[in-house]
Protein backbone atom coordinates (compact mmCIF):
# COMPACT_ATOMS: atom_id res chain seq x y z
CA UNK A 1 3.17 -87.31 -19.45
CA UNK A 2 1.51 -84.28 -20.62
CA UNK A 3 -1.17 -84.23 -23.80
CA UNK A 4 -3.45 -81.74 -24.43
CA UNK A 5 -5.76 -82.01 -21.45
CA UNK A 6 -2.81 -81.35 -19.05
CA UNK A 7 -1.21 -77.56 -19.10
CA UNK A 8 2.66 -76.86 -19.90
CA UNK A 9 4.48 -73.70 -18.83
CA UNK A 10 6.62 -72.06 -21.37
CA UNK A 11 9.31 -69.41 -20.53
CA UNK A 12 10.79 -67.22 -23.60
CA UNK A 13 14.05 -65.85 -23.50
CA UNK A 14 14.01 -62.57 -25.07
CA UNK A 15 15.97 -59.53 -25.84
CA UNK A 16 14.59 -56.06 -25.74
CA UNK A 17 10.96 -56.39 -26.08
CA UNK A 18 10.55 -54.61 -29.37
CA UNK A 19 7.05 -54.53 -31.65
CA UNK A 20 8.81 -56.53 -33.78
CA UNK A 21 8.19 -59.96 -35.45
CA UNK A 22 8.29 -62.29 -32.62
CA UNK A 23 6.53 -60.06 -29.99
CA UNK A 24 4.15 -59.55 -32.42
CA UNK A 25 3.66 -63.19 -33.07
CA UNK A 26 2.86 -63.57 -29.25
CA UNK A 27 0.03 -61.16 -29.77
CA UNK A 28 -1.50 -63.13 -32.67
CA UNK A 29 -1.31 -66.53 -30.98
CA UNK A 30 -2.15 -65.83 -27.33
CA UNK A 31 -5.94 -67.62 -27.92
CA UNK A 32 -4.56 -70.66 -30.13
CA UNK A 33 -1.79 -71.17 -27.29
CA UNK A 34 -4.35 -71.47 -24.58
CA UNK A 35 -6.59 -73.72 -26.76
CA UNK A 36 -3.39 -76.19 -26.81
CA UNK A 37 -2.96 -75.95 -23.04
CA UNK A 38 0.29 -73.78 -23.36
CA UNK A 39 0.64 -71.31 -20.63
CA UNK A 40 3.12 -69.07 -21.94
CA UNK A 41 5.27 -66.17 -19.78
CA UNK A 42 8.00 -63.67 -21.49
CA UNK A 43 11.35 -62.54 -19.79
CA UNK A 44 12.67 -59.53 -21.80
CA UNK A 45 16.59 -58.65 -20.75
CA UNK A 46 18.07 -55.32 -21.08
CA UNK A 47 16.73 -51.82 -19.70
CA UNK A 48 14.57 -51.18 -22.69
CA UNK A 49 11.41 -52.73 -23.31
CA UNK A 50 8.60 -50.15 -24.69
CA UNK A 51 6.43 -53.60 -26.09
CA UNK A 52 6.34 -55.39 -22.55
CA UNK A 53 2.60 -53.64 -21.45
CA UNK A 54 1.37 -54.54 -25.03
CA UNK A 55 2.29 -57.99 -23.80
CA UNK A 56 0.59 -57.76 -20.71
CA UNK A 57 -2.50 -56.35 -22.14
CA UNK A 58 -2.04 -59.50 -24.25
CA UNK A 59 -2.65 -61.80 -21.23
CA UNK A 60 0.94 -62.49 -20.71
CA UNK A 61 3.19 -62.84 -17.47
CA UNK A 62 6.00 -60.52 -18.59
CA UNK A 63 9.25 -60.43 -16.40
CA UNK A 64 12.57 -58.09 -17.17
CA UNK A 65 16.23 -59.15 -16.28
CA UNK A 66 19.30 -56.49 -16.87
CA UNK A 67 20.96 -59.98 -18.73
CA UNK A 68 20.92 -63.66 -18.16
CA UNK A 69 24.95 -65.21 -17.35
CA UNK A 70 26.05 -66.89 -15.43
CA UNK A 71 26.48 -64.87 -11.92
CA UNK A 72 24.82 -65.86 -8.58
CA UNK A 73 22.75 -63.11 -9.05
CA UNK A 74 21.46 -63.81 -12.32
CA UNK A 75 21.04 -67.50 -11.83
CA UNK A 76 19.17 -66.94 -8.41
CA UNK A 77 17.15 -64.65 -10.48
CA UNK A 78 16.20 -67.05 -13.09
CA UNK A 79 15.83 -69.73 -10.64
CA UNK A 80 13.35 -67.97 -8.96
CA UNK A 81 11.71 -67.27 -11.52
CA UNK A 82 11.00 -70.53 -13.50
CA UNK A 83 9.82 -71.80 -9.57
CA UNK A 84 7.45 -69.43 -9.17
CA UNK A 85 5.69 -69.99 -12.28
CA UNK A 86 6.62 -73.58 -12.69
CA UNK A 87 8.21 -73.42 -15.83
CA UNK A 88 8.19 -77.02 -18.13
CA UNK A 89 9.88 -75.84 -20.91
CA UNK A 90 12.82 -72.75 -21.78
CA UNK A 91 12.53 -71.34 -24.98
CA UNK A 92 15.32 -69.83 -25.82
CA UNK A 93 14.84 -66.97 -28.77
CA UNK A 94 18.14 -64.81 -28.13
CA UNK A 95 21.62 -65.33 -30.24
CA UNK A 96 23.70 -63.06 -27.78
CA UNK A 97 25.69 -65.09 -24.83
CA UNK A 98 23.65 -68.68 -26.51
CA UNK A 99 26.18 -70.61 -24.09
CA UNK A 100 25.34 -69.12 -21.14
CA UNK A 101 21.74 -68.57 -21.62
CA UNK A 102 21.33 -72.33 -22.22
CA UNK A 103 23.32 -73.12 -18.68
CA UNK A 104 21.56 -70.83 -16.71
CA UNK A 105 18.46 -72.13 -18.26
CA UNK A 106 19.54 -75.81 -17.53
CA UNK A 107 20.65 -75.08 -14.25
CA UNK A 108 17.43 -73.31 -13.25
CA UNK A 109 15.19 -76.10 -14.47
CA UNK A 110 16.94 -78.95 -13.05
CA UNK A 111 16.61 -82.08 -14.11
CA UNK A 112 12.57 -81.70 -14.72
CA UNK A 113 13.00 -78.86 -17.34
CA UNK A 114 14.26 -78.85 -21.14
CA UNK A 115 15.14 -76.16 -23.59
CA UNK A 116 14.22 -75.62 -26.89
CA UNK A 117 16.12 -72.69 -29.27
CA UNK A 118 14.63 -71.07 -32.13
CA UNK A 119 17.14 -69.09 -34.77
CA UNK A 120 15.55 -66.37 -36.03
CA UNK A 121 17.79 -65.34 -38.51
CA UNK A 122 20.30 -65.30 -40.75
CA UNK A 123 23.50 -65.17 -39.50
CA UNK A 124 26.17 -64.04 -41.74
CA UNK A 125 29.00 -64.90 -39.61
CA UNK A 126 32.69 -64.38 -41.04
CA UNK A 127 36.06 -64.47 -38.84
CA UNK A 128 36.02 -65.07 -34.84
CA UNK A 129 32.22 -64.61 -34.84
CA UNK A 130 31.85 -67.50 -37.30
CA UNK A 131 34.21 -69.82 -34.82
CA UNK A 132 32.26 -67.95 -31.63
CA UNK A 133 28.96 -69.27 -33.27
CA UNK A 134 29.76 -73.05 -34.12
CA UNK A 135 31.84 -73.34 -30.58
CA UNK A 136 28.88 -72.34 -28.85
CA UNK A 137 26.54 -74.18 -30.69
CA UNK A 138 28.80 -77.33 -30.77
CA UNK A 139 28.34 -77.02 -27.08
CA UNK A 140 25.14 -75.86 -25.93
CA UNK A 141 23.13 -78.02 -28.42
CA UNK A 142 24.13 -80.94 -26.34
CA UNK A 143 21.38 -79.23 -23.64
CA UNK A 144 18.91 -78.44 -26.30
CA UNK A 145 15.67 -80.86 -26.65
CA UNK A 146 15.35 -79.01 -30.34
CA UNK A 147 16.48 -76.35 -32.69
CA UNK A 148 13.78 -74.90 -34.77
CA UNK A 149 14.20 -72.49 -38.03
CA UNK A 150 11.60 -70.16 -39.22
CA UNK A 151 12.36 -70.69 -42.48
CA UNK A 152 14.63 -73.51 -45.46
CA UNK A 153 16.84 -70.42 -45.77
CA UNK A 154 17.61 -70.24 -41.60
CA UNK A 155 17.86 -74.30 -41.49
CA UNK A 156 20.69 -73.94 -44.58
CA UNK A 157 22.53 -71.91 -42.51
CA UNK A 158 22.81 -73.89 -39.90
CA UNK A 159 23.62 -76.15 -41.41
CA UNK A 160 26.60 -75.04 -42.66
CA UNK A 161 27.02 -75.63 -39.10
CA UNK A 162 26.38 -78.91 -38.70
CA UNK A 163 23.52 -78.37 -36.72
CA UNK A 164 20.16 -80.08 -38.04
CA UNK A 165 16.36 -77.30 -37.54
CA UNK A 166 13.31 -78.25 -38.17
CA UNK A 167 11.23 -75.49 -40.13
CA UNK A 168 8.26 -73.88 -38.09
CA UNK A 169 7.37 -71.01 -40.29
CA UNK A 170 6.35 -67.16 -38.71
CA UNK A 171 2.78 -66.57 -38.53
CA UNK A 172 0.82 -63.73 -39.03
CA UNK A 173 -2.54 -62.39 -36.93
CA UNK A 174 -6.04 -63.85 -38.27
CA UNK A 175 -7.20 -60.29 -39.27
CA UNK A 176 -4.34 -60.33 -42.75
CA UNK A 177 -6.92 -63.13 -43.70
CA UNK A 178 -9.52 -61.17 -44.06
CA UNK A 179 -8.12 -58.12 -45.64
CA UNK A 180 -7.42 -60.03 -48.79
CA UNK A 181 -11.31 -60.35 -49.15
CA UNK A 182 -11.49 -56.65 -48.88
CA UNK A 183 -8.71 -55.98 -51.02
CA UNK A 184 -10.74 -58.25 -54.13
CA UNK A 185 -11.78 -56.76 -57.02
CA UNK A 186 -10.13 -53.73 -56.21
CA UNK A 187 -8.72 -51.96 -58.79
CA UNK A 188 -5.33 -50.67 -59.19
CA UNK A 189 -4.42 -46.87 -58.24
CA UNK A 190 -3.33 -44.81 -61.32
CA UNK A 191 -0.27 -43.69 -59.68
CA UNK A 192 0.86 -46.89 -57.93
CA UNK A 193 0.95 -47.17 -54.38
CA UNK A 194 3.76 -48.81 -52.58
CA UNK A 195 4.40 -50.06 -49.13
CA UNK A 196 7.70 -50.61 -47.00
CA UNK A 197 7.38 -51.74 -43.69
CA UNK A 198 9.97 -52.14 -41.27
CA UNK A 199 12.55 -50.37 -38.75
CA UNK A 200 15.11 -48.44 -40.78
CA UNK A 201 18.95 -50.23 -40.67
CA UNK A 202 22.03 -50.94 -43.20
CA UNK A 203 20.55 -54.76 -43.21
CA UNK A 204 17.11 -53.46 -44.08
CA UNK A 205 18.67 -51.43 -47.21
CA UNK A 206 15.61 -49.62 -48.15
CA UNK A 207 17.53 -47.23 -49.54
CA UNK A 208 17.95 -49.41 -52.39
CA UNK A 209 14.06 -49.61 -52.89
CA UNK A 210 13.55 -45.23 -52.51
CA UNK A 211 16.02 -44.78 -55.22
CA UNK A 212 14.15 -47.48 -57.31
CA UNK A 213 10.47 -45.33 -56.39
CA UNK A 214 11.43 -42.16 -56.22
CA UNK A 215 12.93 -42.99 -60.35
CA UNK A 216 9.22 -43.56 -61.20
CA UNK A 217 6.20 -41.63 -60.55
CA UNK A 218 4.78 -43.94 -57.57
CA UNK A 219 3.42 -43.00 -53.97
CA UNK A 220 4.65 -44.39 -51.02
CA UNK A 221 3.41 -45.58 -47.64
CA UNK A 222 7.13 -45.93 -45.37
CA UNK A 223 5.85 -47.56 -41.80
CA UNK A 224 8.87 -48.17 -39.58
CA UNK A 225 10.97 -46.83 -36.62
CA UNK A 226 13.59 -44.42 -38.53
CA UNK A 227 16.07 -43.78 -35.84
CA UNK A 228 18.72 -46.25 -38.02
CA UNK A 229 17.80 -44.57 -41.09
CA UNK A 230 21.11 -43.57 -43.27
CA UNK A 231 21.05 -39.55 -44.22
CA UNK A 232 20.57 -41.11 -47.64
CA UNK A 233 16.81 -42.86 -46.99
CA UNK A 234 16.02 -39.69 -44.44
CA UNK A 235 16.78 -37.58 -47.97
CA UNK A 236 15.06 -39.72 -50.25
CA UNK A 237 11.56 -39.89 -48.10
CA UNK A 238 12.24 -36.14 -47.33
CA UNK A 239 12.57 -35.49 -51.35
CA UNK A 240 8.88 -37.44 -51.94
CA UNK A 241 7.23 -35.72 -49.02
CA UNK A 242 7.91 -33.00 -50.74
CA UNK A 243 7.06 -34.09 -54.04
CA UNK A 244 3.39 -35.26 -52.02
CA UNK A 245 4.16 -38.67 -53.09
CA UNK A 246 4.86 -39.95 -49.63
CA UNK A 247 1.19 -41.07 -48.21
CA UNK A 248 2.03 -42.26 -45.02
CA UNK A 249 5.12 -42.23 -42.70
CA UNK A 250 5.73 -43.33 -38.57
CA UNK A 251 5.62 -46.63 -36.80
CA UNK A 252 1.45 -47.06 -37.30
CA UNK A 253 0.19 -50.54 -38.13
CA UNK A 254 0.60 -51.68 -41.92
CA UNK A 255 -3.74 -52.64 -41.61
CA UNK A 256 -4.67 -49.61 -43.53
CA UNK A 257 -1.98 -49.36 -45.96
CA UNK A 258 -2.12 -53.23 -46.67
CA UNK A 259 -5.98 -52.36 -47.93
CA UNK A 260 -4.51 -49.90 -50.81
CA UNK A 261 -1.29 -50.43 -51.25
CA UNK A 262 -0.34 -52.06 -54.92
CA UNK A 263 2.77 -53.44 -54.38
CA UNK A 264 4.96 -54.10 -51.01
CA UNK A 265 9.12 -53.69 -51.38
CA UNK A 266 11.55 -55.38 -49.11
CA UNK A 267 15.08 -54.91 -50.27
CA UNK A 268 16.64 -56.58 -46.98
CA UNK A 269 20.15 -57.96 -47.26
CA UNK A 270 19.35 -60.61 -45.29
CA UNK A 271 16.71 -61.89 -43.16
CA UNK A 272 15.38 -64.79 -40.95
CA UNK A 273 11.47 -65.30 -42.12
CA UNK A 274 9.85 -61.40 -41.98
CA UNK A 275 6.59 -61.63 -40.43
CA UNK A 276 5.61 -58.27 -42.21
CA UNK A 277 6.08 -60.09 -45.88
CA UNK A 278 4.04 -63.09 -44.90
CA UNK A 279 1.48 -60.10 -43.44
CA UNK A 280 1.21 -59.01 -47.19
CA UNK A 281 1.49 -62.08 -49.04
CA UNK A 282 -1.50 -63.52 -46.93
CA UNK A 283 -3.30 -59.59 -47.30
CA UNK A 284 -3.36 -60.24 -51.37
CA UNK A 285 -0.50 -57.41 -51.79
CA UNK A 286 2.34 -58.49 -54.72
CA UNK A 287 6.26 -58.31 -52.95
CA UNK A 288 9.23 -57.20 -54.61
CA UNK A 289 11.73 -58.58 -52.71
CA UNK A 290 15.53 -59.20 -52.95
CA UNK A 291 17.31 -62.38 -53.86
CA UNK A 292 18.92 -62.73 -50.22
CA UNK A 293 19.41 -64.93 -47.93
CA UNK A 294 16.18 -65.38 -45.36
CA UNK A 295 14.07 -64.53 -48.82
CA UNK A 296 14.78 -67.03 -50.90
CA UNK A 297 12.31 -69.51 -49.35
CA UNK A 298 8.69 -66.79 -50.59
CA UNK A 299 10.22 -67.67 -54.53
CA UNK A 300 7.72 -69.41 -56.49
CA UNK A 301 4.59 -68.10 -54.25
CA UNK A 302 2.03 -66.00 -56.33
CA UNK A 303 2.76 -62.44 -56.45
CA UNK A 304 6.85 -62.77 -55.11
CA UNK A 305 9.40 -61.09 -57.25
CA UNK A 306 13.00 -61.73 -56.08
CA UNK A 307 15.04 -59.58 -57.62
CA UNK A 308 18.76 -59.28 -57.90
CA UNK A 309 20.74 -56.96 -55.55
CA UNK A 310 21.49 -53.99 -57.69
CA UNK A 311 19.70 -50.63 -58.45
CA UNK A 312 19.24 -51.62 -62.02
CA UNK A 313 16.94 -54.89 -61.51
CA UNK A 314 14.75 -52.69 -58.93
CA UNK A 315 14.07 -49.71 -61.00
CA UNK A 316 13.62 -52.28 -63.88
CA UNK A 317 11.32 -53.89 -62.56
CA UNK A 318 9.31 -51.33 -60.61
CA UNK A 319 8.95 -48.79 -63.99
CA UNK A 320 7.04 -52.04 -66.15
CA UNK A 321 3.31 -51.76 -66.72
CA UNK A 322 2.37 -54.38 -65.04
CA UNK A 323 3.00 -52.92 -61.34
CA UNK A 324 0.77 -54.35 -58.59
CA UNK A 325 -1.05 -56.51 -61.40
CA UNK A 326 -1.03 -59.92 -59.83
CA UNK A 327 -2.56 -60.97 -56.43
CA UNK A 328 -0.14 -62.85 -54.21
CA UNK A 329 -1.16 -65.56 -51.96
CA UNK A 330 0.80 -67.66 -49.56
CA UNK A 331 0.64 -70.97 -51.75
CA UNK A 332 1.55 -73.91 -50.00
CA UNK A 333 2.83 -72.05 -46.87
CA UNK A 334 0.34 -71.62 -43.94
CA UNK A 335 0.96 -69.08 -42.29
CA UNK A 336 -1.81 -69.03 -39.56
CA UNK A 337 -1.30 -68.53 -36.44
CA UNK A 338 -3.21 -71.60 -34.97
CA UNK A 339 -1.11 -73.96 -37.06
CA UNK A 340 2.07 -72.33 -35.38
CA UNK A 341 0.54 -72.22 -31.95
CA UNK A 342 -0.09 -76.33 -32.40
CA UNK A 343 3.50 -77.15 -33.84
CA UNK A 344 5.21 -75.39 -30.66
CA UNK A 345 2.91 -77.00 -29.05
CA UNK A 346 3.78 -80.42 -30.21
CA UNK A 347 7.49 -79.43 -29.62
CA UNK A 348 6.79 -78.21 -25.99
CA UNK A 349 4.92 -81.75 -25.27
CA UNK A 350 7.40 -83.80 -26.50
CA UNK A 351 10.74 -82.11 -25.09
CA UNK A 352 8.58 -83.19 -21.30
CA UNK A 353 8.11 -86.42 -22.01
CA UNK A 354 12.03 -86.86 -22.00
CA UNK A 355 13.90 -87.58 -19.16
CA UNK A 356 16.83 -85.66 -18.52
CA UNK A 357 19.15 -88.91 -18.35
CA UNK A 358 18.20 -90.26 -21.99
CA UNK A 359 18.21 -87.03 -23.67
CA UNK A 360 20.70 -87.09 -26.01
CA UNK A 361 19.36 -90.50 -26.90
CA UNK A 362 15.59 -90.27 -27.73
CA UNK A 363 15.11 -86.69 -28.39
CA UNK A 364 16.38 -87.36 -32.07
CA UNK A 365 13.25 -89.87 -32.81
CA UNK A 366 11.01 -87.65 -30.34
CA UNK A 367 11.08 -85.09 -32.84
CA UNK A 368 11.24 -86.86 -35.89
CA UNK A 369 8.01 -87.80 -35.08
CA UNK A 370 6.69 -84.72 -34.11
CA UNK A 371 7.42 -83.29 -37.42
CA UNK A 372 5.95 -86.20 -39.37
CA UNK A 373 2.57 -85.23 -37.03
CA UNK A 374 2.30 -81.62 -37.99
CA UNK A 375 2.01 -81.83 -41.90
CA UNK A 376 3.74 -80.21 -44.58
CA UNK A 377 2.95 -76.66 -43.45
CA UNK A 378 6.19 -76.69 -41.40
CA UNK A 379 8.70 -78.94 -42.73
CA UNK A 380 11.50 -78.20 -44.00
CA UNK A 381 12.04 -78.40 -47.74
CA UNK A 382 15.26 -80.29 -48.85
């Protein structure tokens, strides 16, 4: 039985390593996983991965695969793997091939392993990927120790399902913390300043929040990989750099801009949990955001405006007087990353304590009371 004088190996399953919310969440929580005795190592699949030496730098064992299936060469590369590093625990953070990551996973471990999933998102799933989804999942859940939900909105989903997550929220790197003390008493800008952070895509939408700023007489600070970008946000941010009303533009860090911006806008059609709107609600900056699924879950914290999805309710809201007036704070959420370094944790411990033959029995009650242990900060609100 491990506790937390005894170490447990982790293994993530992971796509392209990106700098995006969850490899970013492994450089935040590095320290507060080796104060719980987690030793933690990443495989990235696909040909692609310009995060993986941030990772390293990080302290982490990173590892690359082309893909993970079901082949005798991809199996006898997994298996290999999780030997030589003595894997405990699989967790699984891809949606792509979710059947056949979990087998290879299971059939790698052997009977001294289990695997634990996290959803990261959304999934708006119509048609034949709707039935793809709940077939798989009706399936490989039966090899799954837990299934974990970053957010109430992810967990809903699922639901519709029939499968059952526990919330563990994102977290966010210790520094946001303290930029919230810098940012107080600071006083508004007279042209207001406002920040978008994120890769450009159709799902992202931030054309809907340009149109809305460039309608007003507001600066803008755009930090995010454009290569998705539709002709109509590579116009808009074109028009306001020429206007010398864009501030800031590329793929920096939001540190900086979170210090001066007024007001952060994410317009996303959906989402799972964005790490970069927990980076500003914890940072003191106000969110518009849009009343979509994987956003729903921030209403009701200080400073969070959900707003309806049309152009109207944006430019509405973004032309009243009382722009970047409030100071937003993460309420009741805690979004640090020691308290989600200790609830994976938890998870992690528990999933080894099971034996393979009674899995399906006591892993249900396992991780009931795990989640009872861990405090509100993570539960799941009904």
């Amino acid at each position: 039985m491990n506790d937390r004088g005894e170490k447990l190996s982790v293994l993530h399953i992971m796509g392209p390593l990106q700098p995006s919310g969850m490899e970013r969440m492994f450089i935040s929580t590095g320290k507060h996983f080796s104060n719980e005795n987690i030793i933690n190592s990443i495989l990235g699949q696909g040909e692609t991965h310009p995060f993986a030496d941030d990772l390293r730098q990080a302290g982490y064992a990173v590892h690359v695969l082309p893909n993970i299936d079901l082949s005798r060469r991809s199996r006898k590369s997994l298996r290999d793997l999780v030997k030589a590093r003595e894997i405990d625990v699989v967790h699984v953070h891809t949606e792509k091939n979710y059947l056949q990551t979990v087998l290879a996973c299971r059939l790698a471990l052997g009977p001294r392993g289990k695997v634990i999933r996290t959803v990261h998102n959304v999934f708006m799933a119509t048609g034949f990927w709707r039935v793809k989804r709940f077939a798989q999942a009706l399936l490989a859940d039966r090899l799954v120790f837990a299934l974990i939900a970053p957010s109430p909105d992810v967990a809903a989903n699922e639901r519709t399902l029939g499968r059952s997550a526990q919330v563990i929220y994102n977290w966010v790197d210790d520094r946001y913390s303290e930029l919230a003390s810098l940012r107080s008493g600071r006083k508004a800008n007279e042209q207001p300043l406002a920040l978008i952070v994120g890769n450009c895509s159709d799902i992202k939408n931030h054309s809907r929040a340009l149109r809305a700023i460039s309608a007003t007489n507001h600066h803008l600070i755009h930090f995010g990989n454009e290569a998705g970008a539709s002709q109509e946000e590579i116009d808009l941010l074109n028009a306001l750099d020429l206007q010398h009303r864009l501030v800031g533009r590329g793929t920096h860090a939001p540190d900086d801009a979170l210090k001066v911006a007024d007001y952060y806008a994410m317009p996303s059609r959906n989402e799972g949990m964005p790490v970069a709107l927990a980076e500003a609600l914890v940072s003191g900056v106000p969110a518009f955001v849009s009343d979509a699924p994987g956003l729903r879950w921030a209403k009701g914290l200080t400073g969070v405006t959900c707003l309806a999805e049309d152009d109207g309710a944006w430019m509405h809201a973004l032309q009243s007087g009382n722009v970047g007036a409030t100071v937003a704070g993460a309420g009741s959420v805690d979004f640090s990353a020691a308290r989600g370094a200790r609830q994976y944790a938890d998870i992690y411990r528990a999933a080894s304590t099971v034996k393979i033959a009674s899995l399906r029995r006591t892993a249900a009650p396992k991780l009931a009371r795990v989640t009872s242990s861990v405090g509100a900060a993570g539960d799941e609100k009904e």
